[in-house]
PDB file of N, CA and C in Angstrom:
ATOM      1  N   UNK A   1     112.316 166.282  21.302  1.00  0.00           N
ATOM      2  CA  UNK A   1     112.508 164.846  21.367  1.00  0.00           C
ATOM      3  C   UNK A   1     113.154 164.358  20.066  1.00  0.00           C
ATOM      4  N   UNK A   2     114.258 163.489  19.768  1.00  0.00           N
ATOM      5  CA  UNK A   2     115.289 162.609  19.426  1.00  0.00           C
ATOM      6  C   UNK A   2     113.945 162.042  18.243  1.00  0.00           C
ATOM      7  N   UNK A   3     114.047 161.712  17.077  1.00  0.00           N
ATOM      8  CA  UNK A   3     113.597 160.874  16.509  1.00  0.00           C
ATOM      9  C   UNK A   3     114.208 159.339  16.445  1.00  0.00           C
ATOM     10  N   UNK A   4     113.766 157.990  16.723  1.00  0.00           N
ATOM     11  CA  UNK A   4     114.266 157.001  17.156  1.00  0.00           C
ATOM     12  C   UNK A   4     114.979 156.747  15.905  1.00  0.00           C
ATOM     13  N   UNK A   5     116.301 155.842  15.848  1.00  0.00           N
ATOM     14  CA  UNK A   5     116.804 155.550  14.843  1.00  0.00           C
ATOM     15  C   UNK A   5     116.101 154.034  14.936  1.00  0.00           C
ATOM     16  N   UNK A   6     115.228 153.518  13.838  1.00  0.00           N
ATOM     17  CA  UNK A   6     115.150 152.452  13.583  1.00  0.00           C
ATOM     18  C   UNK A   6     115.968 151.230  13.510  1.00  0.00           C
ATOM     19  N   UNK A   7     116.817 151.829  12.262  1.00  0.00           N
ATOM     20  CA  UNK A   7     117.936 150.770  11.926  1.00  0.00           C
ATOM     21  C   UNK A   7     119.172 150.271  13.038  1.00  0.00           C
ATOM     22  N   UNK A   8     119.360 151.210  13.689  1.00  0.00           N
ATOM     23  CA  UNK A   8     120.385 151.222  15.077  1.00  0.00           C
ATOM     24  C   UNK A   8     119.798 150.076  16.083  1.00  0.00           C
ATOM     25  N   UNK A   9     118.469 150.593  16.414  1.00  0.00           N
ATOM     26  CA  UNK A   9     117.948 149.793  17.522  1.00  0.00           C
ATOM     27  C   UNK A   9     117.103 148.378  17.308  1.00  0.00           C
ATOM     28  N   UNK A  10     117.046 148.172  15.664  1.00  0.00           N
ATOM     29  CA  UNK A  10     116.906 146.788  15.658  1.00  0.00           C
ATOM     30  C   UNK A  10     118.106 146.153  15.024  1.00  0.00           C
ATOM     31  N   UNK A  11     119.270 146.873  15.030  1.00  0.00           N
ATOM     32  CA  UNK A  11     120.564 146.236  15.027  1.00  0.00           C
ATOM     33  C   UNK A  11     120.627 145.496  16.462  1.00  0.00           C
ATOM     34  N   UNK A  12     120.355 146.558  17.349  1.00  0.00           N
ATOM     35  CA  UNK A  12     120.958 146.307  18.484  1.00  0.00           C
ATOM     36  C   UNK A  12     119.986 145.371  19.119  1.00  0.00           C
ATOM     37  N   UNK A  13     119.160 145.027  18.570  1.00  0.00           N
ATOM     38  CA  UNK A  13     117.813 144.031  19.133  1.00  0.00           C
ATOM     39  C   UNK A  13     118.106 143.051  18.612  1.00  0.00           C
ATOM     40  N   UNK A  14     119.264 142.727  17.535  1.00  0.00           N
ATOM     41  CA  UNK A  14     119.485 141.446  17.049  1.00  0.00           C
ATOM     42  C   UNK A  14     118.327 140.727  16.160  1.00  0.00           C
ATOM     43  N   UNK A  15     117.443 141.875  15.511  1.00  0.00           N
ATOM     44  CA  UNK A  15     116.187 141.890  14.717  1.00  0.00           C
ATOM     45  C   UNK A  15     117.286 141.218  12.987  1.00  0.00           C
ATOM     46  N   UNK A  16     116.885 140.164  12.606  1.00  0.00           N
ATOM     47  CA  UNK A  16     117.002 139.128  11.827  1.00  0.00           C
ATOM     48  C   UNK A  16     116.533 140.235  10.110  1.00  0.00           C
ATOM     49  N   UNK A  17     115.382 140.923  10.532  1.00  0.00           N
ATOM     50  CA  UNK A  17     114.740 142.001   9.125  1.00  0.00           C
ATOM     51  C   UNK A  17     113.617 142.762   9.530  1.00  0.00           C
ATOM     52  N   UNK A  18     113.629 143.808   8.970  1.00  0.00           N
ATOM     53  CA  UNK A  18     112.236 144.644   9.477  1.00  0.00           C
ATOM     54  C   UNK A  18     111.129 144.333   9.048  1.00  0.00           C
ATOM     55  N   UNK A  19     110.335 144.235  10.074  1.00  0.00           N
ATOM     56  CA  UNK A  19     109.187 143.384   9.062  1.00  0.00           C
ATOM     57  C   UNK A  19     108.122 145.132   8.377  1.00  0.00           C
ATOM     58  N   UNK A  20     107.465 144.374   7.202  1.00  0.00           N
ATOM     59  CA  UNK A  20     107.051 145.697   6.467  1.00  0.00           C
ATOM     60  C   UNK A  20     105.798 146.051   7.143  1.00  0.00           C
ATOM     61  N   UNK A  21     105.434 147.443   7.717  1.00  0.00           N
ATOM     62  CA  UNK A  21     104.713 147.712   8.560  1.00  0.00           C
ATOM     63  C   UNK A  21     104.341 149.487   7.873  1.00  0.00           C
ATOM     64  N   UNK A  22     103.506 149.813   8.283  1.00  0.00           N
ATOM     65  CA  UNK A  22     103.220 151.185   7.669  1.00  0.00           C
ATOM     66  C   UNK A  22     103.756 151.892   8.554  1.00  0.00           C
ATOM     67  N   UNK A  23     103.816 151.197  10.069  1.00  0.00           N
ATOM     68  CA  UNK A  23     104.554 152.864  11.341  1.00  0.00           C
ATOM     69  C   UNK A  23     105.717 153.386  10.999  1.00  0.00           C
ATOM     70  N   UNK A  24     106.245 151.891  10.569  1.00  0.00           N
ATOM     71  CA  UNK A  24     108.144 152.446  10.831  1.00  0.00           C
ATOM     72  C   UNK A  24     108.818 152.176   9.289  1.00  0.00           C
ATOM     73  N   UNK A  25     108.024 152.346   8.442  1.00  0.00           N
ATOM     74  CA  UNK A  25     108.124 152.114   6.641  1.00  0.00           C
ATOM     75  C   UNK A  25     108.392 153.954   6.160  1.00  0.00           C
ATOM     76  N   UNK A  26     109.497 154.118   5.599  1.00  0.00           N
ATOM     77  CA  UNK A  26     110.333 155.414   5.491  1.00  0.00           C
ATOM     78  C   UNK A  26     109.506 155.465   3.991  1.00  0.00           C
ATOM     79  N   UNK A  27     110.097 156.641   3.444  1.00  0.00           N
ATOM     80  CA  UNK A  27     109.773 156.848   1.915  1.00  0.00           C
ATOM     81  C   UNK A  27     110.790 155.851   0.588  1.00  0.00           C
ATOM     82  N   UNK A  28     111.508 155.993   0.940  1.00  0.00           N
ATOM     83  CA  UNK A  28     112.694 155.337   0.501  1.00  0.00           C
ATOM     84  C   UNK A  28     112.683 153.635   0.319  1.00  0.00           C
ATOM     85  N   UNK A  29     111.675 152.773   1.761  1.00  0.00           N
ATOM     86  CA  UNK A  29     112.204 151.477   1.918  1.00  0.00           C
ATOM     87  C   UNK A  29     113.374 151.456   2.103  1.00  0.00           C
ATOM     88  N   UNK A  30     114.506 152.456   2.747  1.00  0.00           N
ATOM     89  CA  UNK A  30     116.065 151.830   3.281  1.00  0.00           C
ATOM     90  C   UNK A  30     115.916 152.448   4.707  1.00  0.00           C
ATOM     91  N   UNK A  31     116.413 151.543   5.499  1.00  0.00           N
ATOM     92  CA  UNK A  31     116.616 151.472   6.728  1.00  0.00           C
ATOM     93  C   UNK A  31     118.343 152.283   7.088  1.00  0.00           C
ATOM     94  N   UNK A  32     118.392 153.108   7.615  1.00  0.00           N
ATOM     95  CA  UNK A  32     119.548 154.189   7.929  1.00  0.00           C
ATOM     96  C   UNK A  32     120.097 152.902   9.108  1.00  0.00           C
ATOM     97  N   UNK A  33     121.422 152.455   8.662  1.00  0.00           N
ATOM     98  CA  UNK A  33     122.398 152.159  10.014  1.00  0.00           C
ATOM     99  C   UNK A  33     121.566 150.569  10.462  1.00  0.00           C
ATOM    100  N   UNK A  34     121.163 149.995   9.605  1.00  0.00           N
ATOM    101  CA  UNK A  34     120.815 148.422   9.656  1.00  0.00           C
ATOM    102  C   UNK A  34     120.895 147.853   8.685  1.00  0.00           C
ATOM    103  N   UNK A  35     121.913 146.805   8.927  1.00  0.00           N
ATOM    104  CA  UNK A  35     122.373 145.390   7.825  1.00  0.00           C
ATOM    105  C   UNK A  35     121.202 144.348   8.249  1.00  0.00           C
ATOM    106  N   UNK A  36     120.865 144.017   7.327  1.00  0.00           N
ATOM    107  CA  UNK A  36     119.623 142.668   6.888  1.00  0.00           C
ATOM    108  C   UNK A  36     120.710 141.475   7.534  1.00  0.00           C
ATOM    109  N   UNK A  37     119.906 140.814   8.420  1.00  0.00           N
ATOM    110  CA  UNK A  37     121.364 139.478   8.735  1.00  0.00           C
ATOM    111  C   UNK A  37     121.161 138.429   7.042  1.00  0.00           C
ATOM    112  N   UNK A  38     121.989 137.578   7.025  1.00  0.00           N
ATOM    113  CA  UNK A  38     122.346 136.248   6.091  1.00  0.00           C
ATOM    114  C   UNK A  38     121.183 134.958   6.395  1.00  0.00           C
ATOM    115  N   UNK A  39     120.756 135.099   7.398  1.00  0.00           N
ATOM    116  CA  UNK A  39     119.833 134.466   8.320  1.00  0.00           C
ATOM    117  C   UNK A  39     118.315 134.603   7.792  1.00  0.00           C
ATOM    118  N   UNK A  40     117.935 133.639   7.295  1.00  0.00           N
ATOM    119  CA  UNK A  40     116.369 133.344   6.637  1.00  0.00           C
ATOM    120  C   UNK A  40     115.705 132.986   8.061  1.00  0.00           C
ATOM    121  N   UNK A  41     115.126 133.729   8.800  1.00  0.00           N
ATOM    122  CA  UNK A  41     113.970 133.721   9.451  1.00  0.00           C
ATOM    123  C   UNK A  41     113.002 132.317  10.029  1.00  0.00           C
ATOM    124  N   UNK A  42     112.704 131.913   8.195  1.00  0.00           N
ATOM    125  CA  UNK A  42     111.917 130.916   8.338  1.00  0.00           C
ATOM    126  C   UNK A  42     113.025 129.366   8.432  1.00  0.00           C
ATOM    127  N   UNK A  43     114.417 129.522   8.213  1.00  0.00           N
ATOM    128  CA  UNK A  43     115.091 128.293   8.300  1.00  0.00           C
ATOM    129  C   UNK A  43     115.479 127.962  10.058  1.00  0.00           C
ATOM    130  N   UNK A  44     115.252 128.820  10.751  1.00  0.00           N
ATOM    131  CA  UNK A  44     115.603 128.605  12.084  1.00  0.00           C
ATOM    132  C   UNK A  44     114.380 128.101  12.996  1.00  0.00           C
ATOM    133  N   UNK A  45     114.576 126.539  13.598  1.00  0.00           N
ATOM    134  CA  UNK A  45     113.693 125.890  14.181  1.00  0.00           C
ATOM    135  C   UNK A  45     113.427 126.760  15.385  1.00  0.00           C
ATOM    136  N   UNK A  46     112.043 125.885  15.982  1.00  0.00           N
ATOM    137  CA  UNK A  46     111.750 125.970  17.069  1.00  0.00           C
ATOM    138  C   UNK A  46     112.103 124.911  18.661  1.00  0.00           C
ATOM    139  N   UNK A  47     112.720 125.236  19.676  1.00  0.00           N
ATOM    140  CA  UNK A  47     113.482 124.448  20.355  1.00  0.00           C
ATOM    141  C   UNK A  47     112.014 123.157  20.247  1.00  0.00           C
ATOM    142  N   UNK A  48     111.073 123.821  20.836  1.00  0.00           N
ATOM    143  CA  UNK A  48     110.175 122.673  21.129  1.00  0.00           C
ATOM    144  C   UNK A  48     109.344 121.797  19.547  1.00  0.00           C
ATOM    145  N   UNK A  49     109.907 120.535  19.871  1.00  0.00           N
ATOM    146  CA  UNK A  49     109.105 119.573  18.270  1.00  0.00           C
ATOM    147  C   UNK A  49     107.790 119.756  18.016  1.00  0.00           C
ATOM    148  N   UNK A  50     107.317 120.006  19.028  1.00  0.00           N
ATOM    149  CA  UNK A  50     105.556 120.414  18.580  1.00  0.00           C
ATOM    150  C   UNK A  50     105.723 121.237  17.633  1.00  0.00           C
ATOM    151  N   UNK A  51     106.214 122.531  18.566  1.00  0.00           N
ATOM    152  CA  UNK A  51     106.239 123.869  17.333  1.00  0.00           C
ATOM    153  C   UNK A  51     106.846 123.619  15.876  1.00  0.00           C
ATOM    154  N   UNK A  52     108.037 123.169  16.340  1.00  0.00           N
ATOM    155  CA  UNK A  52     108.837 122.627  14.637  1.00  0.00           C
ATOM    156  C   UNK A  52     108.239 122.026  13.658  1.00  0.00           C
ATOM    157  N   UNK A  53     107.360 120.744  14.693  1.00  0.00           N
ATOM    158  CA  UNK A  53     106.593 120.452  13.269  1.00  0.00           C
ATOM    159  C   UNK A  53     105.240 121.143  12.900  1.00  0.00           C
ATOM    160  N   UNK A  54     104.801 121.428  13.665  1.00  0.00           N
ATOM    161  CA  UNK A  54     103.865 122.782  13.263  1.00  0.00           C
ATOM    162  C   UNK A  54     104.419 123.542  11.866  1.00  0.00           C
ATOM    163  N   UNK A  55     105.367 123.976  12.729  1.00  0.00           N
ATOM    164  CA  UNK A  55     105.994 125.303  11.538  1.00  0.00           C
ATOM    165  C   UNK A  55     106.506 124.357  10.004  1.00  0.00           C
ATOM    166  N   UNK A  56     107.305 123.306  10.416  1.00  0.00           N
ATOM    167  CA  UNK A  56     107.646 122.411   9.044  1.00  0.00           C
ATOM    168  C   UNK A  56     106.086 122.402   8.108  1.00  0.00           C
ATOM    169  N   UNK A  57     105.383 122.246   9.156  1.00  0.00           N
ATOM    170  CA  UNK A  57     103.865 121.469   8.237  1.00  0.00           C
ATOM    171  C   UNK A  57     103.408 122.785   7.668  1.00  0.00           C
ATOM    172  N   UNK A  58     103.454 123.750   8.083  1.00  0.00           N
ATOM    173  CA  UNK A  58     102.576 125.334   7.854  1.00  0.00           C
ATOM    174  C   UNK A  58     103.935 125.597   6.351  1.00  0.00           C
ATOM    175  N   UNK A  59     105.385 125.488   6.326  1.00  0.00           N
ATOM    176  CA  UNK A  59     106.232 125.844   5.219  1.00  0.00           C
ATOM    177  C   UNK A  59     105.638 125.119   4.187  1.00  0.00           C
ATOM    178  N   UNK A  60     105.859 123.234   4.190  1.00  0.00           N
ATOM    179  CA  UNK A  60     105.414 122.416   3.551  1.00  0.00           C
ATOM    180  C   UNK A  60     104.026 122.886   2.698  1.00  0.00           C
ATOM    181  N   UNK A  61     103.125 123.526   3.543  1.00  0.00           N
ATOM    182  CA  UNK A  61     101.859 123.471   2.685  1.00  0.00           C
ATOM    183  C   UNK A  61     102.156 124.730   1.820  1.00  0.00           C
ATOM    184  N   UNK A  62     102.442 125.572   2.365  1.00  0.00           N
ATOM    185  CA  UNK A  62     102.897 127.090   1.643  1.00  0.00           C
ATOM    186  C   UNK A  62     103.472 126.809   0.349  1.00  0.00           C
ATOM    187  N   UNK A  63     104.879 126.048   0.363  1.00  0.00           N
ATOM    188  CA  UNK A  63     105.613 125.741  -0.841  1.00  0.00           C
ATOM    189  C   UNK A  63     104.697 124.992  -2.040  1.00  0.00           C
ATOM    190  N   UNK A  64     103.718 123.789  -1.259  1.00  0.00           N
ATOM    191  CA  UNK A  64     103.057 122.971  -2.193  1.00  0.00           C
ATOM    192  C   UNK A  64     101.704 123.588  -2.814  1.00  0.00           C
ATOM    193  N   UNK A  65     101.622 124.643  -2.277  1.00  0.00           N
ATOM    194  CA  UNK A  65     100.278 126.135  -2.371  1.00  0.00           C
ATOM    195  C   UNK A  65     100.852 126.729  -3.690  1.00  0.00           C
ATOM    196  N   UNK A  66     102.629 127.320  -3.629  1.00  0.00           N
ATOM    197  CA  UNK A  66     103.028 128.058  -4.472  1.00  0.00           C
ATOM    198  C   UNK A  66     103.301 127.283  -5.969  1.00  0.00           C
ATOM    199  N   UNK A  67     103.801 126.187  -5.461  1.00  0.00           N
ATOM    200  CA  UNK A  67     103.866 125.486  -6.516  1.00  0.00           C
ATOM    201  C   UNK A  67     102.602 124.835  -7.581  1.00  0.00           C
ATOM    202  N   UNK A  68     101.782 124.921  -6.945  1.00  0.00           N
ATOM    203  CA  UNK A  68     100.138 124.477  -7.586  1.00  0.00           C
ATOM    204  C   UNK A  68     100.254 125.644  -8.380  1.00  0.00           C
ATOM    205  N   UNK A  69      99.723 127.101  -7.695  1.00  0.00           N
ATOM    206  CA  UNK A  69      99.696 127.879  -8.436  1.00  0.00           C
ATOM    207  C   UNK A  69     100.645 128.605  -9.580  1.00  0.00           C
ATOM    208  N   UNK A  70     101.939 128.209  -9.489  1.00  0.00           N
ATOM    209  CA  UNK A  70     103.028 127.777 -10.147  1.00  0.00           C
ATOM    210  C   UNK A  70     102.136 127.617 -11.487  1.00  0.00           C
ATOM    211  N   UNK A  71     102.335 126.146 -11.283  1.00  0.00           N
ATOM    212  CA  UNK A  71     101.652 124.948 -12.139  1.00  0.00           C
ATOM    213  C   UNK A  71     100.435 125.517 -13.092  1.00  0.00           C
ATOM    214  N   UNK A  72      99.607 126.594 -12.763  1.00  0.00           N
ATOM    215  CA  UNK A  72      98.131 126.907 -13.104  1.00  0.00           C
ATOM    216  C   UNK A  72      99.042 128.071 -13.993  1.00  0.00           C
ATOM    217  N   UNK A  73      99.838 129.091 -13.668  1.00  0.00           N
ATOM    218  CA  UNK A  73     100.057 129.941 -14.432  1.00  0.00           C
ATOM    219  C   UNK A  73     100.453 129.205 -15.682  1.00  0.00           C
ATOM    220  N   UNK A  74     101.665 128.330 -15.799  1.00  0.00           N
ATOM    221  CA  UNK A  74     102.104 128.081 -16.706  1.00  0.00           C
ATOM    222  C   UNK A  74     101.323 127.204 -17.898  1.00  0.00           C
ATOM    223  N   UNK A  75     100.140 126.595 -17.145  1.00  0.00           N
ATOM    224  CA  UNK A  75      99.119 125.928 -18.291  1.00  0.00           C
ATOM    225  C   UNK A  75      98.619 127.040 -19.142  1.00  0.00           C
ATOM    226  N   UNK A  76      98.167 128.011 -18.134  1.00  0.00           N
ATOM    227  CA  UNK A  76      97.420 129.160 -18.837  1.00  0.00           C
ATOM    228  C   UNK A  76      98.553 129.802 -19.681  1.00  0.00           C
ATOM    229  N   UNK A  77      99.805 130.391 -19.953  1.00  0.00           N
ATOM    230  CA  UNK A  77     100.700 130.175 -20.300  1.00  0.00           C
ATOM    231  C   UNK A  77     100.607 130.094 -21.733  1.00  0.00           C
ATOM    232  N   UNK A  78     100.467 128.191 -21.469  1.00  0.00           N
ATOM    233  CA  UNK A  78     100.760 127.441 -22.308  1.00  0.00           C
ATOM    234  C   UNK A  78      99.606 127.513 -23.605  1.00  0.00           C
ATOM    235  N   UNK A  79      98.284 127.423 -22.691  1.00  0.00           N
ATOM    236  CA  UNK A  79      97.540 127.797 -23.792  1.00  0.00           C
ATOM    237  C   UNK A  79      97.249 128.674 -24.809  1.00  0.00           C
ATOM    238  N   UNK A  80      97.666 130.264 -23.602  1.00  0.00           N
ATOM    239  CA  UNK A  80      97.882 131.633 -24.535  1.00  0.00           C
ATOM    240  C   UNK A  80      98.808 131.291 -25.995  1.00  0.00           C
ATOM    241  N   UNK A  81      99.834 130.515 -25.771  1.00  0.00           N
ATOM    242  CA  UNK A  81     101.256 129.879 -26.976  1.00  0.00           C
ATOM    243  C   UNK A  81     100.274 129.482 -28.135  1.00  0.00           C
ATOM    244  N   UNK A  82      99.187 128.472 -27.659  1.00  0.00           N
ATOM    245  CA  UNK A  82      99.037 127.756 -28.194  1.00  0.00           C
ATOM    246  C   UNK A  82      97.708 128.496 -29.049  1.00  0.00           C
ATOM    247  N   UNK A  83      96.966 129.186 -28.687  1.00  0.00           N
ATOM    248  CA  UNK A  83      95.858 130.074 -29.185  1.00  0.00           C
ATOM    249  C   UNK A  83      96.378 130.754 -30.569  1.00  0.00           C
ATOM    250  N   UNK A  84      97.367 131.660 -29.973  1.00  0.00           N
ATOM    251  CA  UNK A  84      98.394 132.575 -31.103  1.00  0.00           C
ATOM    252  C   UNK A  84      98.648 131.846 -32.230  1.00  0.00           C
ATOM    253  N   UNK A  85      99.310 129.959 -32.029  1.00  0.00           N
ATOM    254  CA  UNK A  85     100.049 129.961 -33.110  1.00  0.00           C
ATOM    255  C   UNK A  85      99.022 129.453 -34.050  1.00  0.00           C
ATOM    256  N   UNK A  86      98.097 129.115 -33.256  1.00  0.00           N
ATOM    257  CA  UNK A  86      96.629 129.081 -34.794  1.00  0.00           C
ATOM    258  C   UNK A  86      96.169 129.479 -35.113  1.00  0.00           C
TER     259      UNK A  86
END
């Protein structure tokens, strides 16, 4: 039996990126014979507005999640600066 080509058949599936999975995760991390599309995943709506704003509201909190914690590194950061120079 043929070992499946990954990269071929989620070319041909019109697969957007591989998502990272332990079954089909090589030694390497490169996918043989598949281009990554230009296409961000998360920028492409959902036909129905429920879902869209679902998904808008689920990005929204994510970004304002990353950015808090953002925010927390750089105090701590700031204080490490500030410990040192006294």
């Amino acid at each position: 039996m043929h070992k499946l080509d990954i990269g071929k058949f989620a070319t041909m599936l019109g697969i957007l990126k591989i998502p990272k999975i332990k079954e089909i995760k090589l030694s390497d991390n490169k996918y043989v014979n598949f281009t990554r599309s230009n296409i961000n995943p998360d920028d492409v709506p959902f036909i129905d507005l429920n879902k869209e704003k679902s998904r808008a509201k689920l990005i929204e909190d994510k970004n304002e999640k990353l950015k808090r914690k953002r925010d927390q590194v750089n105090e701590l950061n700031d204080i490490k600066k500030s410990k040192k120079q006294d």
